[in-house]
PDB file of N, CA and C in Angstrom:
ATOM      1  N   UNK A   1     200.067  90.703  62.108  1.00  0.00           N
ATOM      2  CA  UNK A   1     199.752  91.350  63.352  1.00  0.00           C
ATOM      3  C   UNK A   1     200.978  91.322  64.244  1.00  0.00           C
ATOM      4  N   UNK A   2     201.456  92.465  64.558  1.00  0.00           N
ATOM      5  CA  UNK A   2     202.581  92.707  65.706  1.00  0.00           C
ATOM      6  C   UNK A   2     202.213  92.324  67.090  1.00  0.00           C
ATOM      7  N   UNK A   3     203.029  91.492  67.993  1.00  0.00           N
ATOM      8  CA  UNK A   3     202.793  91.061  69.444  1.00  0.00           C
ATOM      9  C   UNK A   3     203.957  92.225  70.028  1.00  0.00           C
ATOM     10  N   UNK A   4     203.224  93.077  70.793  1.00  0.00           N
ATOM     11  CA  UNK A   4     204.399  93.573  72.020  1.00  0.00           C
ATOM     12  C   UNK A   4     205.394  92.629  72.580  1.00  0.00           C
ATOM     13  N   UNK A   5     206.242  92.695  73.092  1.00  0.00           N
ATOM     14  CA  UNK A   5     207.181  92.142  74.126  1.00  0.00           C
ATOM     15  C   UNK A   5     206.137  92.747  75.717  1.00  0.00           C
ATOM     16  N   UNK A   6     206.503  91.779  76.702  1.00  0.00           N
ATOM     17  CA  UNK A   6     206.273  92.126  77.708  1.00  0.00           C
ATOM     18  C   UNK A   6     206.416  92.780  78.475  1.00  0.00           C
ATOM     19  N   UNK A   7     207.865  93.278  78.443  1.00  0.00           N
ATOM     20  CA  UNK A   7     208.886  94.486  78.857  1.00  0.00           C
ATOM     21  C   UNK A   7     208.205  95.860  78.297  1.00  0.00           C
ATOM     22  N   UNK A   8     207.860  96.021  77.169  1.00  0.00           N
ATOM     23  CA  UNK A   8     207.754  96.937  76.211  1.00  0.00           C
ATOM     24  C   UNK A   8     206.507  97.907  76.814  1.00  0.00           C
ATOM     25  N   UNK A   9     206.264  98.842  76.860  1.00  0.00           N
ATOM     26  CA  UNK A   9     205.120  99.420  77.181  1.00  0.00           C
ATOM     27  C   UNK A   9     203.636  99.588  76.342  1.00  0.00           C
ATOM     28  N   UNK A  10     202.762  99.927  76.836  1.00  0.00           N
ATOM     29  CA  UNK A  10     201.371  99.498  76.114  1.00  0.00           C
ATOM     30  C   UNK A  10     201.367 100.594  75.183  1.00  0.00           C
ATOM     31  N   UNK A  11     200.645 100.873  73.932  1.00  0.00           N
ATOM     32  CA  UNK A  11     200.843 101.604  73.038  1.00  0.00           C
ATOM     33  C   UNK A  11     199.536 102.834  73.283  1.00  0.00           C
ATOM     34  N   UNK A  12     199.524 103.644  73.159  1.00  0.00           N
ATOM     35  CA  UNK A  12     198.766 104.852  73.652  1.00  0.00           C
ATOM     36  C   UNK A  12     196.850 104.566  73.140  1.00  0.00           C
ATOM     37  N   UNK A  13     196.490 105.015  73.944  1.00  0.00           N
ATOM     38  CA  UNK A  13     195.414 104.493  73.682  1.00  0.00           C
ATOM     39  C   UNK A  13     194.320 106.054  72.995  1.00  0.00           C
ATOM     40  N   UNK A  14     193.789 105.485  72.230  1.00  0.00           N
ATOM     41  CA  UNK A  14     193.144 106.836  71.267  1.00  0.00           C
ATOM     42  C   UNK A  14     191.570 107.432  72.123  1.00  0.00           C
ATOM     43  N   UNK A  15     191.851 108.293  72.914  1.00  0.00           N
ATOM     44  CA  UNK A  15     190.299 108.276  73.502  1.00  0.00           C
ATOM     45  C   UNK A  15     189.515 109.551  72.916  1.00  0.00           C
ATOM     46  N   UNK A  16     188.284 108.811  72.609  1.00  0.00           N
ATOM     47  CA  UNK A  16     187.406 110.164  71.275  1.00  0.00           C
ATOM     48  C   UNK A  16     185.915 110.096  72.417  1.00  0.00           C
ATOM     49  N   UNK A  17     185.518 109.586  73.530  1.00  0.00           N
ATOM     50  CA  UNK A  17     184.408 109.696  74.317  1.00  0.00           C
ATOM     51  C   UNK A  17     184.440 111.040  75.041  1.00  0.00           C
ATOM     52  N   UNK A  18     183.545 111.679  75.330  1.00  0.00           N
ATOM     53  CA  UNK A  18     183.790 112.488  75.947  1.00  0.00           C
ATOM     54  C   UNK A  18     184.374 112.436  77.227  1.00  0.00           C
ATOM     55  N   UNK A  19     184.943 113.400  78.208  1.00  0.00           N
ATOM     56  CA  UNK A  19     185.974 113.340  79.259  1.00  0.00           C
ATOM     57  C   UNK A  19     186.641 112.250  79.002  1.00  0.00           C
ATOM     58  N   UNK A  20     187.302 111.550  78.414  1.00  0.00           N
ATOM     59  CA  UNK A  20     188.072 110.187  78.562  1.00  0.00           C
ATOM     60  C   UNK A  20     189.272 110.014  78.946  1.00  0.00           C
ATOM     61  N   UNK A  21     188.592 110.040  80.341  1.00  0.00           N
ATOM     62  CA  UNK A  21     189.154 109.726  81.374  1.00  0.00           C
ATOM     63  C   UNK A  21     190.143 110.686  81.951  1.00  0.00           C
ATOM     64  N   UNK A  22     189.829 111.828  81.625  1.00  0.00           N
ATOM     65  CA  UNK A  22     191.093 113.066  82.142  1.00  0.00           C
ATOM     66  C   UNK A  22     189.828 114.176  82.812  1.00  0.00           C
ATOM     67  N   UNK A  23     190.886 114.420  83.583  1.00  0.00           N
ATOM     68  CA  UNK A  23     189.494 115.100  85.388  1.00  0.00           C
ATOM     69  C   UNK A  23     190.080 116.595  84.128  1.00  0.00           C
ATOM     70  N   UNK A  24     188.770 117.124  84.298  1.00  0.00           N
ATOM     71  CA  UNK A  24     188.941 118.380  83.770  1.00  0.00           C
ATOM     72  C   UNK A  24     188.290 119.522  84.996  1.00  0.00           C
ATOM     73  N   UNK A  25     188.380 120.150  85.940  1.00  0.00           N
ATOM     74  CA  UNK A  25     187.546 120.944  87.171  1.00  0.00           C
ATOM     75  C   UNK A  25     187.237 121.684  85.884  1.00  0.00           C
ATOM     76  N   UNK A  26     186.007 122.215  86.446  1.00  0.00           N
ATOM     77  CA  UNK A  26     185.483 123.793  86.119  1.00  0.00           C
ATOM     78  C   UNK A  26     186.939 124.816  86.158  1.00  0.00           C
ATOM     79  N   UNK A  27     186.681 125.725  85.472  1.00  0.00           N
ATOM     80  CA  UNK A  27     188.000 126.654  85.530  1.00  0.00           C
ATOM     81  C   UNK A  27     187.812 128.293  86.889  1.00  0.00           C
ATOM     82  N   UNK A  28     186.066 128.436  87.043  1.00  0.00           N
ATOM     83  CA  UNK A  28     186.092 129.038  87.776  1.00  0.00           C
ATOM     84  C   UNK A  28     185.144 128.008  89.149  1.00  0.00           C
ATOM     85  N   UNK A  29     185.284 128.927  90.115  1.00  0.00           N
ATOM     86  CA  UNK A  29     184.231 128.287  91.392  1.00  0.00           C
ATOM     87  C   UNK A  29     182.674 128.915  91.260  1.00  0.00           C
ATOM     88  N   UNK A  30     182.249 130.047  90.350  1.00  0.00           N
ATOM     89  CA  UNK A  30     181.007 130.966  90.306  1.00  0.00           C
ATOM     90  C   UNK A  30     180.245 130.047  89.708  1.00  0.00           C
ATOM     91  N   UNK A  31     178.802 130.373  89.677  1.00  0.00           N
ATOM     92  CA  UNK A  31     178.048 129.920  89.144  1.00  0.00           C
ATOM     93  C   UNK A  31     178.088 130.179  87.660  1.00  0.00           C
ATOM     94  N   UNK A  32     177.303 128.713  87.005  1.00  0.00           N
ATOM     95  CA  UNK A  32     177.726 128.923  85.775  1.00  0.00           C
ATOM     96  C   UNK A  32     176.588 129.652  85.006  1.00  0.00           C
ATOM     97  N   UNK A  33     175.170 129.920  85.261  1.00  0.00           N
ATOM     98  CA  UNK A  33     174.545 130.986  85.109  1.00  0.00           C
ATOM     99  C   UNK A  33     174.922 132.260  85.246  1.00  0.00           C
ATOM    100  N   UNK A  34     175.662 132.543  86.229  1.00  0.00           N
ATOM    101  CA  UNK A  34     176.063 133.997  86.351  1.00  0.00           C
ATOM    102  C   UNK A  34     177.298 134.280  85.390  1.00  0.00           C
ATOM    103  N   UNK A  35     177.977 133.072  85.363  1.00  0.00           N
ATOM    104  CA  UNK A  35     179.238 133.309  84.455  1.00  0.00           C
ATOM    105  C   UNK A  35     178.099 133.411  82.819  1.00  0.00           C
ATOM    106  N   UNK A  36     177.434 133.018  82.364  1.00  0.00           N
ATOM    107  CA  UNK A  36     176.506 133.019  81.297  1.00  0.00           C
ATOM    108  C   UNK A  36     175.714 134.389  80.784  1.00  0.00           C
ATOM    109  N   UNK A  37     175.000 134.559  82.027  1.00  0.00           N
ATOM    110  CA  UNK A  37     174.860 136.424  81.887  1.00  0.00           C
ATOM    111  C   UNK A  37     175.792 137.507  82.001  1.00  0.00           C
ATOM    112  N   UNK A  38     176.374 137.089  82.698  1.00  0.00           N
ATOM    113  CA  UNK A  38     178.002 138.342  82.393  1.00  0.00           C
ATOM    114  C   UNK A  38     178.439 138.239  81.079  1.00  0.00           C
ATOM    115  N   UNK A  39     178.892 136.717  80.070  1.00  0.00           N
ATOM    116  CA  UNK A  39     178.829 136.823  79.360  1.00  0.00           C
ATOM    117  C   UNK A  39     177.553 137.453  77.884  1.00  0.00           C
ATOM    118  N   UNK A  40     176.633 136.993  78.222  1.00  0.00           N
ATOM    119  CA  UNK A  40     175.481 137.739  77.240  1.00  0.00           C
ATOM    120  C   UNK A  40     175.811 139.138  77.633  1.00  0.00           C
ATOM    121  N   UNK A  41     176.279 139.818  78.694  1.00  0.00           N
ATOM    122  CA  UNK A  41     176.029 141.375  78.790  1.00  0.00           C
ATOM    123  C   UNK A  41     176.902 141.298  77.653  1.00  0.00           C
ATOM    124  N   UNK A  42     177.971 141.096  77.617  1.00  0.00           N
ATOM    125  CA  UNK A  42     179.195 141.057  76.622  1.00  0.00           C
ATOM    126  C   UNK A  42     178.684 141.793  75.355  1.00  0.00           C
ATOM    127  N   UNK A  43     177.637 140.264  75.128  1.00  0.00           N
ATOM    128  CA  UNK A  43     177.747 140.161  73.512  1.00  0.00           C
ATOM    129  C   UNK A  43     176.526 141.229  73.049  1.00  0.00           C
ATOM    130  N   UNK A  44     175.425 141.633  74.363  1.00  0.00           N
ATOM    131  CA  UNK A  44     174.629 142.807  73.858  1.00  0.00           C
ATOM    132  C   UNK A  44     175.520 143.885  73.528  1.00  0.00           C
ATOM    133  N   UNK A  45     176.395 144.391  74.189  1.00  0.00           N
ATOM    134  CA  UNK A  45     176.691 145.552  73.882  1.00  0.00           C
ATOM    135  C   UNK A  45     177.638 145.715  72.782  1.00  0.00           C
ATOM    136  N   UNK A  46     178.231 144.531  72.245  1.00  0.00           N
ATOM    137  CA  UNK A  46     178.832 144.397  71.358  1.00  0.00           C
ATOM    138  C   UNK A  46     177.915 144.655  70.227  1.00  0.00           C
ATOM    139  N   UNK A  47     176.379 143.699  70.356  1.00  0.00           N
ATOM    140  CA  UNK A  47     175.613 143.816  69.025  1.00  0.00           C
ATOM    141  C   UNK A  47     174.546 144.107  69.787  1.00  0.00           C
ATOM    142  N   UNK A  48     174.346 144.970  69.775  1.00  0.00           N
ATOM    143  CA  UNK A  48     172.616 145.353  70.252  1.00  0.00           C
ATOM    144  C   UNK A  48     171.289 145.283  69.724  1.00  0.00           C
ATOM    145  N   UNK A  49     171.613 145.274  68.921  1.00  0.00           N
ATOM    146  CA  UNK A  49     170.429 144.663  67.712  1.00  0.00           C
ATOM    147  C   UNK A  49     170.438 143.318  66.850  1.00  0.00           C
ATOM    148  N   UNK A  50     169.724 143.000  66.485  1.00  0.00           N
ATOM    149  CA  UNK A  50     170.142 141.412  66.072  1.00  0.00           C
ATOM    150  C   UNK A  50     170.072 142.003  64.307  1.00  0.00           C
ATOM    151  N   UNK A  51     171.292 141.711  63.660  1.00  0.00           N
ATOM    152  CA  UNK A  51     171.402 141.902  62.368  1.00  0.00           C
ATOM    153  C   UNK A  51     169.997 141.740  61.426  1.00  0.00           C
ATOM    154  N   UNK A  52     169.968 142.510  60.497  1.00  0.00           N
ATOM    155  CA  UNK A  52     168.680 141.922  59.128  1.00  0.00           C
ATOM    156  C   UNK A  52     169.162 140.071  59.138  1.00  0.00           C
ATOM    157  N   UNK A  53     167.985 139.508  58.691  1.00  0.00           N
ATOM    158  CA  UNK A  53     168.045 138.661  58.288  1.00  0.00           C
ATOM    159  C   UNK A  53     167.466 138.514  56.609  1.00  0.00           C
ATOM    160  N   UNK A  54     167.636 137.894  55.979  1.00  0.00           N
ATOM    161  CA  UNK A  54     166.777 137.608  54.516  1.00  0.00           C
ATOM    162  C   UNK A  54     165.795 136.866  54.943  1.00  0.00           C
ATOM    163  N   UNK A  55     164.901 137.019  53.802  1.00  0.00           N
ATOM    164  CA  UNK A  55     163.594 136.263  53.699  1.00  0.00           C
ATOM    165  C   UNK A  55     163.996 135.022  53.133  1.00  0.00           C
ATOM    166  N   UNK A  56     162.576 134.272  52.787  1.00  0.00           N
ATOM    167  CA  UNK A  56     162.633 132.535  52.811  1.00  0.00           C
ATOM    168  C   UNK A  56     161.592 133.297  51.367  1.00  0.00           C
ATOM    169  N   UNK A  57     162.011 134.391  50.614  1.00  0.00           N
ATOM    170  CA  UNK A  57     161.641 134.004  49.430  1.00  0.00           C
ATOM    171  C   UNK A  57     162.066 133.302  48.508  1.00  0.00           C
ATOM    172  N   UNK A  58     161.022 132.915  47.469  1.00  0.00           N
ATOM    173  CA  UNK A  58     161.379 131.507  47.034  1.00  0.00           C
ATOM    174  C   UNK A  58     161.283 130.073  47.184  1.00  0.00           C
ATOM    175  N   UNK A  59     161.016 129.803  48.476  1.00  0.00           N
ATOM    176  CA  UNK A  59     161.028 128.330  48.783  1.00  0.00           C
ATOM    177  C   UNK A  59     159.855 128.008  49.595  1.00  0.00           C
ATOM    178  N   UNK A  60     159.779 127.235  48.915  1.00  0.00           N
ATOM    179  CA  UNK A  60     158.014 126.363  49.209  1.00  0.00           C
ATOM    180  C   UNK A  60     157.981 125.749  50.380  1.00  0.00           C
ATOM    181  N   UNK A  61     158.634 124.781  50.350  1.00  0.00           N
ATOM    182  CA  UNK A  61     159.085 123.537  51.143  1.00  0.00           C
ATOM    183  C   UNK A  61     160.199 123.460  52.109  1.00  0.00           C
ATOM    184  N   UNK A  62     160.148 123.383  53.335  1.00  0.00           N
ATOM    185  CA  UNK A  62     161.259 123.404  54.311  1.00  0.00           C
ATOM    186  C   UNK A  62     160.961 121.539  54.791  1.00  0.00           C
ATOM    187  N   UNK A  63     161.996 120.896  54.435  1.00  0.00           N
ATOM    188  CA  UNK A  63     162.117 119.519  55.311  1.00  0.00           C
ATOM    189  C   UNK A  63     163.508 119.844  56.218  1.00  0.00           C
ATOM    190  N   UNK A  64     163.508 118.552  56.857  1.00  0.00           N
ATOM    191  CA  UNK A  64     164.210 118.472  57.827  1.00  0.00           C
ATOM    192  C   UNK A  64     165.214 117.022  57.509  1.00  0.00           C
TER     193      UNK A  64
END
């Protein structure tokens, strides 16, 4: 096991929590509902219909 020197600076610390510890603001001041439906207008008009899906033929049993 390696001991730092005292002089030496502390070795970076790995942060995986969420926000850890760095201020992140919102990027706009609007509400974030309204920023949410502006976005969905987006993606209707992009896809206006919701694609086919396949069937669940074949399978008996759905677990979780």
């Amino acid at each position: 096991m390696k001991q730092n020197h005292p002089d030496s600076p502390p070795p970076p610390l790995h942060l995986i929590a969420a926000e850890g510890g760095v201020a992140a603001p919102p990027a706009a001041d609007r509400d974030p509902y309204e920023l949410l439906d502006s976005l969905m207008v987006v993606v209707e008009a992009l896809c206006p219909t919701w694609p086919e899906r396949e069937n669940f033929n074949g399978t008996e049993k759905f677990k979780l």
